[in-house]
Protein backbone atom coordinates (compact mmCIF):
# COMPACT_ATOMS: atom_id res chain seq x y z
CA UNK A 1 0.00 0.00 0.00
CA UNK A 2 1.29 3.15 -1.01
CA UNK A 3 2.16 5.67 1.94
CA UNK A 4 0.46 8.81 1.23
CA UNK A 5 2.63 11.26 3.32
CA UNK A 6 6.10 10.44 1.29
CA UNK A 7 6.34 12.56 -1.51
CA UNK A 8 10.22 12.71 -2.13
CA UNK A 9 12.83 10.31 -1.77
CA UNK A 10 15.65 11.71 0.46
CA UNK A 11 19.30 10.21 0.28
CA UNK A 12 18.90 9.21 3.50
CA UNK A 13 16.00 6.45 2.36
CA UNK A 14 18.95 5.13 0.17
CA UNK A 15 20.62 1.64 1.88
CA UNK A 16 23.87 0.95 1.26
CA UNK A 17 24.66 -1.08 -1.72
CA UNK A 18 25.77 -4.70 0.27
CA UNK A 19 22.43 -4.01 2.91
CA UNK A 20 20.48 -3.83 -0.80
CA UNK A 21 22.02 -6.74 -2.11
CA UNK A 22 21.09 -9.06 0.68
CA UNK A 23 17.18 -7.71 0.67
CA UNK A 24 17.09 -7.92 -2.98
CA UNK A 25 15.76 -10.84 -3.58
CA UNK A 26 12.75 -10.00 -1.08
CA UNK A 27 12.44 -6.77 -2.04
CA UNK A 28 11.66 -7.49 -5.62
CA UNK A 29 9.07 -10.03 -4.89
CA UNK A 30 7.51 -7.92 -2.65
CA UNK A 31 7.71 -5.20 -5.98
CA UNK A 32 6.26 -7.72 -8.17
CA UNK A 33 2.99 -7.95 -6.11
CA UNK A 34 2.75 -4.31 -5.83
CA UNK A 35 3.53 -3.29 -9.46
CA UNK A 36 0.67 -5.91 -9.87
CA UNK A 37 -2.53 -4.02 -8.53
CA UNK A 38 -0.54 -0.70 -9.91
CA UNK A 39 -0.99 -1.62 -13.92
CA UNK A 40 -3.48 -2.41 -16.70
CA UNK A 41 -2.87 -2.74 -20.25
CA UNK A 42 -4.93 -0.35 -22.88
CA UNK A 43 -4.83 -1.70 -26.61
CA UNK A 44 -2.65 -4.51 -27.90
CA UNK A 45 0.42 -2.49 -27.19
CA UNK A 46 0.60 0.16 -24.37
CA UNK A 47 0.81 -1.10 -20.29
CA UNK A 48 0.07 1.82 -17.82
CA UNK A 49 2.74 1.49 -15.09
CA UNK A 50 0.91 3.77 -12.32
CA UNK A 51 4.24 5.01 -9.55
CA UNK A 52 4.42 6.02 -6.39
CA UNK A 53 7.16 6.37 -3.93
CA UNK A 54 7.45 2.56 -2.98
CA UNK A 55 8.23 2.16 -7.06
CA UNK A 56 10.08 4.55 -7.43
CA UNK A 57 12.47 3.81 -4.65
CA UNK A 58 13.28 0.12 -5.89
CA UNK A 59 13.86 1.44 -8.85
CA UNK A 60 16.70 4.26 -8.00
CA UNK A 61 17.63 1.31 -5.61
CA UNK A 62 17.70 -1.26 -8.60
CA UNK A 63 19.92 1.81 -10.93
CA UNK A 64 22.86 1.42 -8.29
CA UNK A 65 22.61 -1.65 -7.44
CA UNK A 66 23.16 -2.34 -11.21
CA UNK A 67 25.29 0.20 -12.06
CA UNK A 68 27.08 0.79 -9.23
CA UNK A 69 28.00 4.72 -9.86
CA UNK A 70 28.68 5.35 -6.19
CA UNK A 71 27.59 8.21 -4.42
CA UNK A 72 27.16 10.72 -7.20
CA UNK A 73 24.82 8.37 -8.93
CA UNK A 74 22.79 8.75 -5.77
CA UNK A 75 21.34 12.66 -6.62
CA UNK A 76 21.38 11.74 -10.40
CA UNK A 77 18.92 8.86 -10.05
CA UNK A 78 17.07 10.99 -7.49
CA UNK A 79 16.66 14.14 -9.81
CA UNK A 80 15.84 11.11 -12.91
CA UNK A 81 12.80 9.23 -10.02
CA UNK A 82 11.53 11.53 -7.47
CA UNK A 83 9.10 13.61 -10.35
CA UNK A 84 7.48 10.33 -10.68
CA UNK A 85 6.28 10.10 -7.65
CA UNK A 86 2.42 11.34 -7.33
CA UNK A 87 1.95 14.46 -5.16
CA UNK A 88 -1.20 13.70 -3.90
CA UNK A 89 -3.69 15.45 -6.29
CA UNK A 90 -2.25 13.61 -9.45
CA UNK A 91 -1.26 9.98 -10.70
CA UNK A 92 1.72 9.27 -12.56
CA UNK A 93 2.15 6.22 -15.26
CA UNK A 94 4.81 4.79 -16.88
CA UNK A 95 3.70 4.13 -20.41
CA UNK A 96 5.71 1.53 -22.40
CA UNK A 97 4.54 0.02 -25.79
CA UNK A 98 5.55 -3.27 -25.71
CA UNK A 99 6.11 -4.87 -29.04
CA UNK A 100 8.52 -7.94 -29.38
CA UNK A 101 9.17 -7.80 -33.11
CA UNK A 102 11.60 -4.92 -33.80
CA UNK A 103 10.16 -4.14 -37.50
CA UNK A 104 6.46 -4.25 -35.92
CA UNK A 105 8.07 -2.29 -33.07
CA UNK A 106 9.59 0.47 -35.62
CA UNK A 107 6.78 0.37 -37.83
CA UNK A 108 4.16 0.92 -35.04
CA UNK A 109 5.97 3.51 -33.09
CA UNK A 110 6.47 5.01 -36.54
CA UNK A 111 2.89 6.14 -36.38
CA UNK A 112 2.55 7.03 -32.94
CA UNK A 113 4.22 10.75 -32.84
CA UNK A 114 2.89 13.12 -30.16
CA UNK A 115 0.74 9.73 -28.23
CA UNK A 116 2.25 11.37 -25.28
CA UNK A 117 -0.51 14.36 -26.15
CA UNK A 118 -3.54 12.07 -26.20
CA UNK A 119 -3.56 9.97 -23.35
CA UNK A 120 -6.51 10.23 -20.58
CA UNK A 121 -8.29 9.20 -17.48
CA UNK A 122 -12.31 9.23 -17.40
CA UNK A 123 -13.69 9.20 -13.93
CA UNK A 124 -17.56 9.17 -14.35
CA UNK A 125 -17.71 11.92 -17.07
CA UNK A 126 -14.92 13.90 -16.61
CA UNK A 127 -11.73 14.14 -18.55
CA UNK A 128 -8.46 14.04 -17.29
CA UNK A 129 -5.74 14.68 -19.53
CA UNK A 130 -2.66 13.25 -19.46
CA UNK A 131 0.64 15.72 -19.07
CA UNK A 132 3.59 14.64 -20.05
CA UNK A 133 6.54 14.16 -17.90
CA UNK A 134 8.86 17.27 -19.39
CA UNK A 135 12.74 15.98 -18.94
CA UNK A 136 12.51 15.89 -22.29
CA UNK A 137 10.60 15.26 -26.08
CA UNK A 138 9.45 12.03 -26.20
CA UNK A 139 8.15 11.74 -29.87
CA UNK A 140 10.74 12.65 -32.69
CA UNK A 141 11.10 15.12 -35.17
CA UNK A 142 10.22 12.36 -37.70
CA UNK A 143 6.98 11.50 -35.85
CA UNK A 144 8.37 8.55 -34.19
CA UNK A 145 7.28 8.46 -30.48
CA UNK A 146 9.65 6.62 -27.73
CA UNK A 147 8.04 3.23 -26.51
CA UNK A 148 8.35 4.63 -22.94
CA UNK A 149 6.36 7.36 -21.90
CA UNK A 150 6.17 9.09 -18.42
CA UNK A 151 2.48 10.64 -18.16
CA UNK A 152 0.97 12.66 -14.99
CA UNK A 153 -2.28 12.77 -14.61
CA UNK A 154 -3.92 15.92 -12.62
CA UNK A 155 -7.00 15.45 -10.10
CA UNK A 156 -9.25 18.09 -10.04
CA UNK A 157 -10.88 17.41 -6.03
CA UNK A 158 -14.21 16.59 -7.34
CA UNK A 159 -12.01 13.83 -10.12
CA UNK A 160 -10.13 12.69 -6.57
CA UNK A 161 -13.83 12.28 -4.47
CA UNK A 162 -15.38 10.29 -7.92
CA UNK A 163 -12.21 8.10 -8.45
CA UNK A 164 -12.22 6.94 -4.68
CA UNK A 165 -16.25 6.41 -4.27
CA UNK A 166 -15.32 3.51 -6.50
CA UNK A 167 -18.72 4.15 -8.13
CA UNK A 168 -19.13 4.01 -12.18
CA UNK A 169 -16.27 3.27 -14.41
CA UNK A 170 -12.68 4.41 -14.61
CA UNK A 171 -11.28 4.73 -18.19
CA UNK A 172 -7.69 4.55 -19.09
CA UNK A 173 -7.26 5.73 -22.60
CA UNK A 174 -5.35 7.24 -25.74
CA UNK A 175 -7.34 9.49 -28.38
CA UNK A 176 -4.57 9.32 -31.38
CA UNK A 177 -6.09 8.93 -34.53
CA UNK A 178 -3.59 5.52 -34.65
CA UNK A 179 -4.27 4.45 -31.35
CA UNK A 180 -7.58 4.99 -30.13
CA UNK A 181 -7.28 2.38 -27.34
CA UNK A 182 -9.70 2.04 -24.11
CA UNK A 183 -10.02 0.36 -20.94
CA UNK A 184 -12.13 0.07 -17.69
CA UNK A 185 -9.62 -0.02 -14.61
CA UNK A 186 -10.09 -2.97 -12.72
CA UNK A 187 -11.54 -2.04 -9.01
CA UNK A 188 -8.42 -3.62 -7.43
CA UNK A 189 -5.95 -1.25 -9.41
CA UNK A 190 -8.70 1.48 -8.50
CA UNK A 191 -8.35 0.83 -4.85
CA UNK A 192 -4.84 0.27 -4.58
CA UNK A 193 -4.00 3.96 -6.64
CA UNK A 194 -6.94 5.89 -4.18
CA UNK A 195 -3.75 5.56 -1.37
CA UNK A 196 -2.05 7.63 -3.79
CA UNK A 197 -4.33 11.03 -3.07
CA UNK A 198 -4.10 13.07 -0.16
């Protein structure tokens, strides 16, 4: 369950690389379950990855433990990780499209400029637009979008109160002319992202 009060991973949450290494293996299968109830797939391509600070801080913990920069990979990973982390009127998704076949891949993404743009939430009736994350252009000059996208999504208070009731439908969504994807949230993702508002 995400913790609602942490907003920011400080170097001090950071354990030292041989601590890490001997939780690792029970860390990440305590990830996997989490990462579970926190993602949905929308079309035959895209998987929302919704974040929060328990995420993100196996993942800046997973960065050094693989690449073992040393300390000044620390604020590096930090500045990369903590503007993923929801701040408690927002969610915040990972967006990868996932194609195995690297011609299908190229050929798809190919098509897929400015998806970053057109992605949404619907709670009940209302919109939420997707912003994208803005460390830097994700679709190309040639129109060719990156398969991994890093999307915000801004609550309105009344959006926050309709999303939690658990009443009606939530939508995940894209409304690019080549990938016009929908899909209902299921409740247990719903519930487990509602820890994620204030």
């Amino acid at each position: 369950m995400s913790t609602p009060s942490l907003r920011k991973i400080e170097t001090s949450a950071i354990l030292p690389l041989s601590e890490y290494g001997k939780l690792r293996g029970e860390r990440r299968r305590q990830m996997a379950e989490i990462k579970r109830l926190r993602r949905m797939e929308v079309g035959p391509f895209a998987t929302f990855y919704f974040e929060s600070y328990e995420t993100m801080l196996h993942q800046v913990h997973e960065m050094l433990f693989i690449e073992k920069g040393g300390p000044e990979q620390i604020l590096d990973e930090l500045a990369a990780y903590n503007p993923l982390i929801p701040q408690g009127d927002e969610l915040v998704a990972t967006i990868m499209f996932e194609i195995d076949d690297p011609l299908r891949r190229e050929r798809v993404l190919g098509t897929l400029g400015g998806i970053e743009h057109k992605t949404f939430l619907r709670v009940g009736g209302e919109l939420v637009r997707g912003v994208p994350e803005e460390d830097q252009e994700r679709s190309r000059d040639d129109g060719k979008a990156s398969s991994v996208q890093f999307v915000h999504f801004p609550f309105a208070s009344a959006d926050i109160r309709a999303f939690r009731s658990g009443e009606g439908d939530v939508i995940a969504g894209f409304d690019h002319p080549d990938y016009s994807h929908m899909a209902v949230m299921p409740p247990a993702v719903r519930r487990a992202l509602s820890h994620d508002f204030d």
